[in-house]
PDB file of N, CA and C in Angstrom:
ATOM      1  N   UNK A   1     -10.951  16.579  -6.059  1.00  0.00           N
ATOM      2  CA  UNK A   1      -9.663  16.023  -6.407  1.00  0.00           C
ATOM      3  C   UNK A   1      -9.518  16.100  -7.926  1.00  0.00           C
ATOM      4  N   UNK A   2      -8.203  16.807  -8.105  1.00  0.00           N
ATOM      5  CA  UNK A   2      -8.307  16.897  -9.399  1.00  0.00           C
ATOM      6  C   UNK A   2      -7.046  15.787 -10.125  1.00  0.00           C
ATOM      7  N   UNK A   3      -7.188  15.613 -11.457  1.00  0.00           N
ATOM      8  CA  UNK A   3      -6.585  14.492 -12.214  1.00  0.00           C
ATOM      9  C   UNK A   3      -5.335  14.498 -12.042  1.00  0.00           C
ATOM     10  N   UNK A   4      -4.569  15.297 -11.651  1.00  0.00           N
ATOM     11  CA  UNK A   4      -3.411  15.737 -11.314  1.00  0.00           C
ATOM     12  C   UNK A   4      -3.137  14.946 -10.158  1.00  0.00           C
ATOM     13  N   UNK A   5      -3.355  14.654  -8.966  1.00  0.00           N
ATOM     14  CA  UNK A   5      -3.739  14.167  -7.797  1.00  0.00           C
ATOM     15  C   UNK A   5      -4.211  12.836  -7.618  1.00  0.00           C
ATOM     16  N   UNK A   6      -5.051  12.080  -8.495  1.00  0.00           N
ATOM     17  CA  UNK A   6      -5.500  11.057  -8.986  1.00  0.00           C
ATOM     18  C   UNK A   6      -4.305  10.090  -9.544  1.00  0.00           C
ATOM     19  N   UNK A   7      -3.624  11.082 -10.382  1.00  0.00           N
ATOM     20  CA  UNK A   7      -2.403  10.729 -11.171  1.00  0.00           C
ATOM     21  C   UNK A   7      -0.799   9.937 -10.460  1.00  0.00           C
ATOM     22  N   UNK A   8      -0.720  11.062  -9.283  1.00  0.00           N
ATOM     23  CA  UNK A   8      -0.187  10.716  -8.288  1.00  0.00           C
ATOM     24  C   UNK A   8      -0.203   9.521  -7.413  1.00  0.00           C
ATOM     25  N   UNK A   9      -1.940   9.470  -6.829  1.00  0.00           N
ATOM     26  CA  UNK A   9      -2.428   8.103  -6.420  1.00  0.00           C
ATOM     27  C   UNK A   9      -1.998   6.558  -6.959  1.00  0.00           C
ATOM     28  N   UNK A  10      -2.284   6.983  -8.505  1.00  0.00           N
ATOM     29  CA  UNK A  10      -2.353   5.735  -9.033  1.00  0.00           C
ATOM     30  C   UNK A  10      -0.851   5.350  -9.085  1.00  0.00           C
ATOM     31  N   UNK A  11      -0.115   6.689  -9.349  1.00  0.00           N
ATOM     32  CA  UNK A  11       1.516   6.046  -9.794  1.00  0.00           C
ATOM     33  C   UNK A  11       1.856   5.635  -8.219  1.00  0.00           C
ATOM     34  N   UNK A  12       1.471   5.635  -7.533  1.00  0.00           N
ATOM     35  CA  UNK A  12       2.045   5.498  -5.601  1.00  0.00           C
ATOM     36  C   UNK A  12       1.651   4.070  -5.391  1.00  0.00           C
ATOM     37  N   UNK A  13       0.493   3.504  -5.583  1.00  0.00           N
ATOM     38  CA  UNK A  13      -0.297   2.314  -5.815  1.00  0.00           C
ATOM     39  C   UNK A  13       0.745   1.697  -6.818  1.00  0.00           C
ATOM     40  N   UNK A  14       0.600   1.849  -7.817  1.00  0.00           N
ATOM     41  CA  UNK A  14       1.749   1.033  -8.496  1.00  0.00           C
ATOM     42  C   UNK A  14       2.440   0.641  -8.236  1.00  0.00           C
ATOM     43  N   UNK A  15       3.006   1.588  -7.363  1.00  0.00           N
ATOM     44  CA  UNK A  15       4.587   1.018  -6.425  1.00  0.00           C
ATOM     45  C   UNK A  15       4.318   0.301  -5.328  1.00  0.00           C
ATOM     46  N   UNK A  16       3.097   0.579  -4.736  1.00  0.00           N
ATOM     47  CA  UNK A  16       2.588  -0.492  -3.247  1.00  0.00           C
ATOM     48  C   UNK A  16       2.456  -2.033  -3.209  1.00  0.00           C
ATOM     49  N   UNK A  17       1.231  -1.774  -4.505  1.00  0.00           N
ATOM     50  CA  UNK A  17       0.636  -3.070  -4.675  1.00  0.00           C
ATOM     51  C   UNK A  17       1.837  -4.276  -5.203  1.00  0.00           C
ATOM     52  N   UNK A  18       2.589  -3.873  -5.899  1.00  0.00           N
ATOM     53  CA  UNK A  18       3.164  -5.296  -6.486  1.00  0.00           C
ATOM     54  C   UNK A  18       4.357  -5.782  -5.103  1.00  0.00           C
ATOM     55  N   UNK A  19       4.784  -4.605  -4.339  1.00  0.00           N
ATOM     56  CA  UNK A  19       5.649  -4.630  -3.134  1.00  0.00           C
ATOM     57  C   UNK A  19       4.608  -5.458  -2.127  1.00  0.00           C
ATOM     58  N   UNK A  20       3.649  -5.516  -1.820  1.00  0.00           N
ATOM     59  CA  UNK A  20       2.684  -6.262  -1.392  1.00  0.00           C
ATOM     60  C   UNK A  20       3.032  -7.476  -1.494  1.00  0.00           C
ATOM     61  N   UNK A  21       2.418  -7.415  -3.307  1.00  0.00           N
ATOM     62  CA  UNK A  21       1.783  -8.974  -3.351  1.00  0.00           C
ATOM     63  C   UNK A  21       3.299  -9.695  -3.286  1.00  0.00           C
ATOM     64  N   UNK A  22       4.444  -9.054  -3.491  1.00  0.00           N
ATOM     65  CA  UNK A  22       5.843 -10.278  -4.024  1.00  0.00           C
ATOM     66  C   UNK A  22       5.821 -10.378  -2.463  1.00  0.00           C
ATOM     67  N   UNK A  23       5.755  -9.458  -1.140  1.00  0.00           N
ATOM     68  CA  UNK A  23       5.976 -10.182   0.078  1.00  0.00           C
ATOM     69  C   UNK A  23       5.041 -11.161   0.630  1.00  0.00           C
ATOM     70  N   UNK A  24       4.123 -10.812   0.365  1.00  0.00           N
ATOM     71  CA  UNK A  24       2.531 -12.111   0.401  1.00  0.00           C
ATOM     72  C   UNK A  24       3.578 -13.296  -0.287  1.00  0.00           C
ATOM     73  N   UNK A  25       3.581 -13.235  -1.123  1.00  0.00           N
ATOM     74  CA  UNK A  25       4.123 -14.570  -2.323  1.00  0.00           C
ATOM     75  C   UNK A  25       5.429 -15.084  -1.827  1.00  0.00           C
ATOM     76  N   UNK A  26       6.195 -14.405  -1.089  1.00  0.00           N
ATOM     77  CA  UNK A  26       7.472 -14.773  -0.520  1.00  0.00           C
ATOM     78  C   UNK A  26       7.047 -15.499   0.986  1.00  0.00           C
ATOM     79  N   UNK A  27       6.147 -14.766   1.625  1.00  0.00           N
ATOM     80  CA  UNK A  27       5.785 -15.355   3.012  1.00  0.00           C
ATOM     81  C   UNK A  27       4.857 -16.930   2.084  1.00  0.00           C
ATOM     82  N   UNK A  28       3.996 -16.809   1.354  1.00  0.00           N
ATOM     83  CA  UNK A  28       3.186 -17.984   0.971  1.00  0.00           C
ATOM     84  C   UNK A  28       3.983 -19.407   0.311  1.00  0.00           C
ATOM     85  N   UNK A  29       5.268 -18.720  -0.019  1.00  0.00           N
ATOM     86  CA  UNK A  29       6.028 -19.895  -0.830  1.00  0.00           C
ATOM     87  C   UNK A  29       7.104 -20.811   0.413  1.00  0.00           C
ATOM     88  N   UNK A  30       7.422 -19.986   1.631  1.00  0.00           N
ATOM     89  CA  UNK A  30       7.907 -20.824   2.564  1.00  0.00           C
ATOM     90  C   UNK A  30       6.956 -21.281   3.748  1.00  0.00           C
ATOM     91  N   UNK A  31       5.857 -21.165   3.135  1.00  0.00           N
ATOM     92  CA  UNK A  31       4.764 -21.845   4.475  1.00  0.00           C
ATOM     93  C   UNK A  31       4.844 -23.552   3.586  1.00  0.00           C
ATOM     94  N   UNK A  32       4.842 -24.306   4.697  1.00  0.00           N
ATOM     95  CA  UNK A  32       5.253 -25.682   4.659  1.00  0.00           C
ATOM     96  C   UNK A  32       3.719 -26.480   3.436  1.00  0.00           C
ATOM     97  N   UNK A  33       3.141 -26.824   2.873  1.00  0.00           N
ATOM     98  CA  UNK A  33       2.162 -27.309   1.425  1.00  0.00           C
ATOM     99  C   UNK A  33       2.524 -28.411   1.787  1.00  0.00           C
ATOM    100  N   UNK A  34       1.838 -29.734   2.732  1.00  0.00           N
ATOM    101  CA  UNK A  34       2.027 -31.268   2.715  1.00  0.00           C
ATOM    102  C   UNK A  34       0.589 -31.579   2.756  1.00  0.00           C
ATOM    103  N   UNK A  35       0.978 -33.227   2.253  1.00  0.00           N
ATOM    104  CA  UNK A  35      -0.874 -33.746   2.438  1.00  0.00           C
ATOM    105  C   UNK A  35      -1.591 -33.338   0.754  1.00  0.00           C
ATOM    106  N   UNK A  36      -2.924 -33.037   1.478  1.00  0.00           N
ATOM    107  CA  UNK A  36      -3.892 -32.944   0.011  1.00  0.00           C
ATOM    108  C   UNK A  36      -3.234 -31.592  -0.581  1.00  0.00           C
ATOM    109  N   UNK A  37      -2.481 -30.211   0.104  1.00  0.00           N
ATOM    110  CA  UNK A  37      -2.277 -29.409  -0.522  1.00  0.00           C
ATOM    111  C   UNK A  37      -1.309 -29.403  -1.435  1.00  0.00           C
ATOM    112  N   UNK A  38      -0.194 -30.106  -1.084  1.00  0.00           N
ATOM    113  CA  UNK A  38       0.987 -30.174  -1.576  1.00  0.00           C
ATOM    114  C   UNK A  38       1.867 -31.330  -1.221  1.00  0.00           C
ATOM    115  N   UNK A  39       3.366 -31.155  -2.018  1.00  0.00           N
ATOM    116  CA  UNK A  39       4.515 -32.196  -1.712  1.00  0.00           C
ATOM    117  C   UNK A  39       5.797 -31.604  -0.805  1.00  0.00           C
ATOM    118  N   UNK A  40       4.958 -30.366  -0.461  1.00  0.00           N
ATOM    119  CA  UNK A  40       6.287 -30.105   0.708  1.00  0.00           C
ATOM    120  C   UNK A  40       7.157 -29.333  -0.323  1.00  0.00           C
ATOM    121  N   UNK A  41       7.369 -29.113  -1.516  1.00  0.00           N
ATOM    122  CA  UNK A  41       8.715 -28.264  -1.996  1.00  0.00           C
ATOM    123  C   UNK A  41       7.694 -26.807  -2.445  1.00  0.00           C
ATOM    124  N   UNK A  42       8.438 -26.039  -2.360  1.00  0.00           N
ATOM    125  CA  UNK A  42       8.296 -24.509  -2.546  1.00  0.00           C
ATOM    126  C   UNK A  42       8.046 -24.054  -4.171  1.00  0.00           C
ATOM    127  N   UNK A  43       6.593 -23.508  -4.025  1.00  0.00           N
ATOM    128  CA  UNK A  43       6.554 -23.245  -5.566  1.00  0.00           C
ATOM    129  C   UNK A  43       7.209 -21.859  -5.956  1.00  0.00           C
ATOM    130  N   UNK A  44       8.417 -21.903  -6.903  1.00  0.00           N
ATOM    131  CA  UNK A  44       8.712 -20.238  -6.834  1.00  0.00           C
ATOM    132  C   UNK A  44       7.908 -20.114  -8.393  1.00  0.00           C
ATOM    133  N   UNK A  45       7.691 -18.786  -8.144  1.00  0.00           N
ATOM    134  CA  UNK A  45       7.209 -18.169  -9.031  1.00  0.00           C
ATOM    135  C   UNK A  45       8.071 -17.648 -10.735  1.00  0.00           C
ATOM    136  N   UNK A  46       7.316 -17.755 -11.650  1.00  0.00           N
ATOM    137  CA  UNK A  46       8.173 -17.973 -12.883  1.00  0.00           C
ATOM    138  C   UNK A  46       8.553 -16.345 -13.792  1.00  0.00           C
ATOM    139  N   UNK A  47       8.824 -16.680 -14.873  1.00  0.00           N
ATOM    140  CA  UNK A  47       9.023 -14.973 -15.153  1.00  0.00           C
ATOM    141  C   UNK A  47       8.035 -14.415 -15.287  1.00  0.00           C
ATOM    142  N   UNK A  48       7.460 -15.717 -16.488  1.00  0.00           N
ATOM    143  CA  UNK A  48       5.742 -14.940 -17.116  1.00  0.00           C
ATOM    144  C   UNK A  48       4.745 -14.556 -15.610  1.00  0.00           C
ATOM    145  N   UNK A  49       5.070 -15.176 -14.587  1.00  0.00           N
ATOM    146  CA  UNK A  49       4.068 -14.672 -13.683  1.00  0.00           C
ATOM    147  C   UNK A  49       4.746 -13.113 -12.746  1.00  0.00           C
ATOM    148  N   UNK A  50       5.770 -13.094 -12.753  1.00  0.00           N
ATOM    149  CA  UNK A  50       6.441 -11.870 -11.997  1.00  0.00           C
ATOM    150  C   UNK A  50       6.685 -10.669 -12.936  1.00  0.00           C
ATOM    151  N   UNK A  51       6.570 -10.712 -14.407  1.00  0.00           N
ATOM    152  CA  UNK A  51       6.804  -9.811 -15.407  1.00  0.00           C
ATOM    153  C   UNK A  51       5.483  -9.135 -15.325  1.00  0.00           C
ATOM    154  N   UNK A  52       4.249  -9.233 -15.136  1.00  0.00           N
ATOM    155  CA  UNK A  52       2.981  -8.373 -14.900  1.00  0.00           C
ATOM    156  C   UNK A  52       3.152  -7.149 -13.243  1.00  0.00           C
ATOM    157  N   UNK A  53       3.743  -8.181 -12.250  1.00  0.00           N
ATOM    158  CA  UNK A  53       4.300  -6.938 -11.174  1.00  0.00           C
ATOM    159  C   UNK A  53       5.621  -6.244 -11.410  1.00  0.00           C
ATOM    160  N   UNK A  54       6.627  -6.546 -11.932  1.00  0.00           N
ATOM    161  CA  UNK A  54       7.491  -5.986 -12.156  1.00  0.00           C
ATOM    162  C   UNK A  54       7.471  -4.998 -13.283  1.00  0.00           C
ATOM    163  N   UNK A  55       6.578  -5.122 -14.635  1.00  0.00           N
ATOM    164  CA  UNK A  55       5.986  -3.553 -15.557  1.00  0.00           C
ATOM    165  C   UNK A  55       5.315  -2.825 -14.858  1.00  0.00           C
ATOM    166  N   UNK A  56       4.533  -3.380 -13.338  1.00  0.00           N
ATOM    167  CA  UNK A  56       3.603  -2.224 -12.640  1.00  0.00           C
ATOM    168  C   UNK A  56       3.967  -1.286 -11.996  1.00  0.00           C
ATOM    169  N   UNK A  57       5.246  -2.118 -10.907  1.00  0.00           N
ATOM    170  CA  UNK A  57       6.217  -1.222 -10.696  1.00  0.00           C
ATOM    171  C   UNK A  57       7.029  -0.438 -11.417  1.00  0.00           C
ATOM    172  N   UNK A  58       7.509  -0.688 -12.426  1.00  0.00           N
ATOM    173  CA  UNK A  58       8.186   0.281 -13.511  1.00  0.00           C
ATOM    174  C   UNK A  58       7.487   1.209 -13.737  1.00  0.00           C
ATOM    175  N   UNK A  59       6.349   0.669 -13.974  1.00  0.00           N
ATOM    176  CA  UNK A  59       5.015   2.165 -14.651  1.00  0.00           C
ATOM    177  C   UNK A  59       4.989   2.776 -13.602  1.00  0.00           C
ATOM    178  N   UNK A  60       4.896   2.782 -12.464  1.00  0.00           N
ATOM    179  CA  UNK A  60       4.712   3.449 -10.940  1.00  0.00           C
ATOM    180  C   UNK A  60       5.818   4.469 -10.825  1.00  0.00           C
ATOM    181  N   UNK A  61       7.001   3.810 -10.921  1.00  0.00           N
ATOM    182  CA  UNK A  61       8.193   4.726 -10.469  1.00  0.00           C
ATOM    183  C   UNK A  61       8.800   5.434 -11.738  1.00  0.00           C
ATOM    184  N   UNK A  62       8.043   5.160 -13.124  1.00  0.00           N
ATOM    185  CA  UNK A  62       8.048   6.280 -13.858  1.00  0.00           C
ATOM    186  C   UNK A  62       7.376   7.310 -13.657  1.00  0.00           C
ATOM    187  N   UNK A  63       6.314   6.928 -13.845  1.00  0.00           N
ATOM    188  CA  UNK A  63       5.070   7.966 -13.512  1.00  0.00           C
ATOM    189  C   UNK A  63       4.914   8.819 -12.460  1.00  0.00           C
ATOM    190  N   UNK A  64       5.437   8.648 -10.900  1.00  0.00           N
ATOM    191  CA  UNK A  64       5.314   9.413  -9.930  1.00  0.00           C
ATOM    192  C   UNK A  64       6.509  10.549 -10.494  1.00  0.00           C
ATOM    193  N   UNK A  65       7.804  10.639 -10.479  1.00  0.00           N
ATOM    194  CA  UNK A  65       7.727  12.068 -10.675  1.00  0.00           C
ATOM    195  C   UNK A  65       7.246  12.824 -11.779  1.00  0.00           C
ATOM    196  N   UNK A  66       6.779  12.099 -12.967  1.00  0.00           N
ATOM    197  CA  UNK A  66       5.760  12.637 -13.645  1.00  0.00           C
ATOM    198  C   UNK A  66       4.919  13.674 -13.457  1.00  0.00           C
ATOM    199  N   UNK A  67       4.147  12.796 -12.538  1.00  0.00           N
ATOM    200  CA  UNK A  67       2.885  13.183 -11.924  1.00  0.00           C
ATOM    201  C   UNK A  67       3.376  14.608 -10.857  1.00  0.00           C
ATOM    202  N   UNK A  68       4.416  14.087 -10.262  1.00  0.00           N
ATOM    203  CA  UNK A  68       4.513  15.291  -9.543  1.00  0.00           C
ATOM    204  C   UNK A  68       4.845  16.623 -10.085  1.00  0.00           C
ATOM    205  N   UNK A  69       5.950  16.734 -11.292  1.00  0.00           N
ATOM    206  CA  UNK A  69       6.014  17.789 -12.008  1.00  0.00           C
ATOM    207  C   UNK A  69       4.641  18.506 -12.716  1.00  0.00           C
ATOM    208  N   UNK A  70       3.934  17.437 -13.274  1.00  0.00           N
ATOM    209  CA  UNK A  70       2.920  18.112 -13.697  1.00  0.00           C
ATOM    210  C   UNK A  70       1.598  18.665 -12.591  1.00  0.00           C
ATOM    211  N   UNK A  71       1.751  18.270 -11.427  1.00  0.00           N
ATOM    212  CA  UNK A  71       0.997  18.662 -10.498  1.00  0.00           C
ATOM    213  C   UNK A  71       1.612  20.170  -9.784  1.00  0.00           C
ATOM    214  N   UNK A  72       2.522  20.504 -10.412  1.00  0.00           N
ATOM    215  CA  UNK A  72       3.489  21.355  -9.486  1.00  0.00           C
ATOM    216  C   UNK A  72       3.584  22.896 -10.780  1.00  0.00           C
ATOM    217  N   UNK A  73       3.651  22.122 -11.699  1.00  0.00           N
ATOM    218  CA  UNK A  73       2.901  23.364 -12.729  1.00  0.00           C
ATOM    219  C   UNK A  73       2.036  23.705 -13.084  1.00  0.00           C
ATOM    220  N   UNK A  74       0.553  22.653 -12.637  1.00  0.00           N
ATOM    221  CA  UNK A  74      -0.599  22.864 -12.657  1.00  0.00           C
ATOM    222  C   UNK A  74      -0.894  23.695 -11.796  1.00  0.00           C
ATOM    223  N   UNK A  75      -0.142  23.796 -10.319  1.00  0.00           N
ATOM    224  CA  UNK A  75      -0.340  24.416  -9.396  1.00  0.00           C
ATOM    225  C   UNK A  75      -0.099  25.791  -9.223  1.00  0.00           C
ATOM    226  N   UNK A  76       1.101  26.088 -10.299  1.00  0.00           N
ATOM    227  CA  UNK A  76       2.006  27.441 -10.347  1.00  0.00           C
ATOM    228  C   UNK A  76       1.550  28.233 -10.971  1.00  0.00           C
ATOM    229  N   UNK A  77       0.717  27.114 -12.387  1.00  0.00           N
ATOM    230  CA  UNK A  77      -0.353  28.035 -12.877  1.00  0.00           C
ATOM    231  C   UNK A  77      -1.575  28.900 -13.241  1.00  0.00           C
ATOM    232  N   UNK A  78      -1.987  27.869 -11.684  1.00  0.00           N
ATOM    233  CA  UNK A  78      -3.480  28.531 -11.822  1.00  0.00           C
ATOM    234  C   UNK A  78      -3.074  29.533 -10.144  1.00  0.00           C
ATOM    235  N   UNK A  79      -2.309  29.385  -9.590  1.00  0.00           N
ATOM    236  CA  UNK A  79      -1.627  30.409  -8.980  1.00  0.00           C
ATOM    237  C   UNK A  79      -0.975  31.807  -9.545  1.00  0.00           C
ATOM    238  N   UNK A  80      -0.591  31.554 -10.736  1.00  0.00           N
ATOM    239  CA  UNK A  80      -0.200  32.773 -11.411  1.00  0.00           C
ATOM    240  C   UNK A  80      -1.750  33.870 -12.002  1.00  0.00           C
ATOM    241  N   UNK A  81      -2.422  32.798 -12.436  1.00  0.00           N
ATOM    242  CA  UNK A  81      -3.647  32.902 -12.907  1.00  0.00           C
ATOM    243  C   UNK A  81      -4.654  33.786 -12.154  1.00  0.00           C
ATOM    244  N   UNK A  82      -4.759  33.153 -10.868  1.00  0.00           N
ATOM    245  CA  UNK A  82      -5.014  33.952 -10.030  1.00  0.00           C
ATOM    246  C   UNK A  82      -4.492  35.529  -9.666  1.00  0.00           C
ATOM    247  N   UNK A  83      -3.218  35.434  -9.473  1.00  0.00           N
ATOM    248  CA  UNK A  83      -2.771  37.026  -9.431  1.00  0.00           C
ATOM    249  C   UNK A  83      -3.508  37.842 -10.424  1.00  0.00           C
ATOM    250  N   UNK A  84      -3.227  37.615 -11.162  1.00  0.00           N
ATOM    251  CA  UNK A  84      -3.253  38.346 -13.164  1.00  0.00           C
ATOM    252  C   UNK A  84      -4.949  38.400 -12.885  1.00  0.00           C
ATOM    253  N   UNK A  85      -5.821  38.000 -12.448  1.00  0.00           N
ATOM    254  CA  UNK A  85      -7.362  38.084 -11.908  1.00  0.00           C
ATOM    255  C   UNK A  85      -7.128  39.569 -11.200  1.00  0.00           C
ATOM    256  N   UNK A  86      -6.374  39.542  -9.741  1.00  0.00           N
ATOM    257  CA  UNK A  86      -6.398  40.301  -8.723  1.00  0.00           C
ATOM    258  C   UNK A  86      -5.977  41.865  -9.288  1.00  0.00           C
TER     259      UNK A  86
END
């Protein structure tokens, strides 16, 4: 696997993981917290804590077609490369 491909991975993940965790965090904030856990009201989440998934996603859905252009001329060129061998 080359870095090109890797590149891809990570920008795809970017976009997964924070889509994840905000539905985790959306299902976890209307589950009922009474007793020793809680007072029963819904903790929502603040900026400073949603501004670390929301730059991840940004970096993600920059980066994938990034990644894909440069995977697509990496590809064209060691394909050309090849001929010019033959």
């Amino acid at each position: 696997m080359n870095k090109f491909v890797v590149h891809i991975v990570v920008s795809a993940l970017c976009i997964l993981v924070p889509i994840v965790v905000l539905v985790y965090g959306y299902w976890d904030i209307h589950q009922p917290k009474v007793g020793p856990v809680g007072d029963g009201k819904p903790n929502y989440p603040t900026l400073p804590q949603l501004l670390p998934i929301i730059i991840c996603f940004l970096l993600g859905v920059g980066n994938l077609p990034i990644a894909i252009m440069r995977y697509r001329q990496n590809k064209r060129a060691s394909h050309e490369d090849r001929k010019n061998e033959d």
